[in-house]
Protein backbone atom coordinates (compact mmCIF):
# COMPACT_ATOMS: atom_id res chain seq x y z
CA UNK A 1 57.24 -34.19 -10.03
CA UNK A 2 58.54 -30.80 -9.86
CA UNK A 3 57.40 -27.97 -8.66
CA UNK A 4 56.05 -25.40 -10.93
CA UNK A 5 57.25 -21.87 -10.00
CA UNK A 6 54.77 -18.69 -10.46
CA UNK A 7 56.30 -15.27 -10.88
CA UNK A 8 54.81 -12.30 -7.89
CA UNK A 9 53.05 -10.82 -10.37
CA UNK A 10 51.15 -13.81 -11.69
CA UNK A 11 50.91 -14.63 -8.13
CA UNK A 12 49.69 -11.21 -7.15
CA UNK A 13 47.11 -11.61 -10.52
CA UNK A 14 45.75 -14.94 -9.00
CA UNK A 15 45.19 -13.75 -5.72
CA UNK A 16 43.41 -10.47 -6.28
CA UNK A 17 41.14 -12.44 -9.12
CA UNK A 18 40.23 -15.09 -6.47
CA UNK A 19 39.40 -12.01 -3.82
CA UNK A 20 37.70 -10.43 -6.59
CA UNK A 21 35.41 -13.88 -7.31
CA UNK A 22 34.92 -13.92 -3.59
CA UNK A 23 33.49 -10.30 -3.05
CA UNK A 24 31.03 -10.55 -6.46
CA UNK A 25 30.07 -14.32 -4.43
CA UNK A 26 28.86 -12.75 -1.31
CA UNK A 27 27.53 -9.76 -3.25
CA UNK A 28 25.32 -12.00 -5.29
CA UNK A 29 24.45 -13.94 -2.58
CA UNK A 30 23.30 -10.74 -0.36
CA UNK A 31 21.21 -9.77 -3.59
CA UNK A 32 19.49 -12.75 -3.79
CA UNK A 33 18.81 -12.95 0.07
CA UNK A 34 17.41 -9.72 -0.47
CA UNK A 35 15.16 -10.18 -3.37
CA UNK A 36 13.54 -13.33 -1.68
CA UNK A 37 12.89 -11.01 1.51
CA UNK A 38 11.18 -8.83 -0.78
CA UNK A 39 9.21 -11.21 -2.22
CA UNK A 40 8.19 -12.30 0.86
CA UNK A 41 7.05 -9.13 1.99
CA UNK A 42 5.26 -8.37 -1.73
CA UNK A 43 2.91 -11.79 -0.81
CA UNK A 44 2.04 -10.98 2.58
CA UNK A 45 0.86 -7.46 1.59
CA UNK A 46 -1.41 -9.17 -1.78
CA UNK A 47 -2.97 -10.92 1.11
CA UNK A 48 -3.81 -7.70 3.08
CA UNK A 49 -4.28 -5.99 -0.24
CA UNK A 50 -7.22 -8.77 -1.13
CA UNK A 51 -8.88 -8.83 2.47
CA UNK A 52 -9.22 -5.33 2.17
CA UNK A 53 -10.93 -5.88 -1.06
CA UNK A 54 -13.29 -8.87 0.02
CA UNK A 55 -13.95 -5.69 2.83
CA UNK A 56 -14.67 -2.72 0.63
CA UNK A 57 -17.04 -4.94 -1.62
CA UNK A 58 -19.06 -6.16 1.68
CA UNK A 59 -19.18 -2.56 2.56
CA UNK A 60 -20.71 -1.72 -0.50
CA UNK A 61 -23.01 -4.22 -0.82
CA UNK A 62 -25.84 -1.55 0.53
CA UNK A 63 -24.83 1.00 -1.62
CA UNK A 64 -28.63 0.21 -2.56
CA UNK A 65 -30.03 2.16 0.02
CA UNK A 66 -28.03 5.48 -0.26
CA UNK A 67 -31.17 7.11 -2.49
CA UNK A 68 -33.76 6.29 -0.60
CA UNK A 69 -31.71 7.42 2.80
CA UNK A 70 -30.82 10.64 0.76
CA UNK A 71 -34.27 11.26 -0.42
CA UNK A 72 -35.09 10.99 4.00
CA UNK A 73 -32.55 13.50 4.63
CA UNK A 74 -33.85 15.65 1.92
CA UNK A 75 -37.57 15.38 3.39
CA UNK A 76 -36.22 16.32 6.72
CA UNK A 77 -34.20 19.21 6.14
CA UNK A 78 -37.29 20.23 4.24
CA UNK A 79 -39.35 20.33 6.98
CA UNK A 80 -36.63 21.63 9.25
CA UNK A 81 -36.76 24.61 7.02
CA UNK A 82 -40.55 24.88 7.01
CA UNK A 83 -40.79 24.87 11.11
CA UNK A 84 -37.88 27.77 11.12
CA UNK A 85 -39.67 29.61 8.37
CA UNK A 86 -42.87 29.32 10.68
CA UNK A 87 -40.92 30.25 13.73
CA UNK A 88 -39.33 32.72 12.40
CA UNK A 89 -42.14 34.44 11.05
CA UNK A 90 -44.24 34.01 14.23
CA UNK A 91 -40.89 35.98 16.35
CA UNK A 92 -41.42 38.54 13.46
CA UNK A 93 -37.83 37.50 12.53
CA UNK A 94 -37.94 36.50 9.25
CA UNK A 95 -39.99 38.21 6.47
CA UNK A 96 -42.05 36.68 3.45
């Protein structure tokens, strides 16, 4: 069999083409690497995302109580202001 000759510039066309295939190869292959890094990272923060959540609904299971520990706050500032009222009235500090 003979063999079959190939001008430089078809030679020159080849060559570049098969450099070219090569580059887009590793290129897609970095992507990829990269996207299943990503997705990687995406599931372990879903997890932290939902712990937190499991968290912030224990947290708030006693969201009961906030009125009646409001309404105790509200009682004692009350009579906070009653005693320095008093007090104040009694230094001659504070007039009715």
């Amino acid at each position: 069999m003979g063999d079959v000759a190939m001008s430089s510039t078809t030679h020159n066309l080849w060559l570049t083409a098969n450099i070219l295939g090569l580059v887009v190869v590793v290129a897609v292959a970095a992507l990829l690497s990269l996207l299943i890094y990503f997705v990687k990272v995406i599931d372990r923060r879903v997890v932290q995302v939902r712990d937190t959540l499991k968290a912030a609904s224990a947290t708030t299971a006693d969201t009961v109580l906030i009125p009646q520990v409001a309404d105790g706050v509200d009682a004692v500032l009350a009579e906070g202001l009653q005693h320095h009222l008093f007090l104040g009235r009694v230094l001659g500090k504070v007039k009715s």
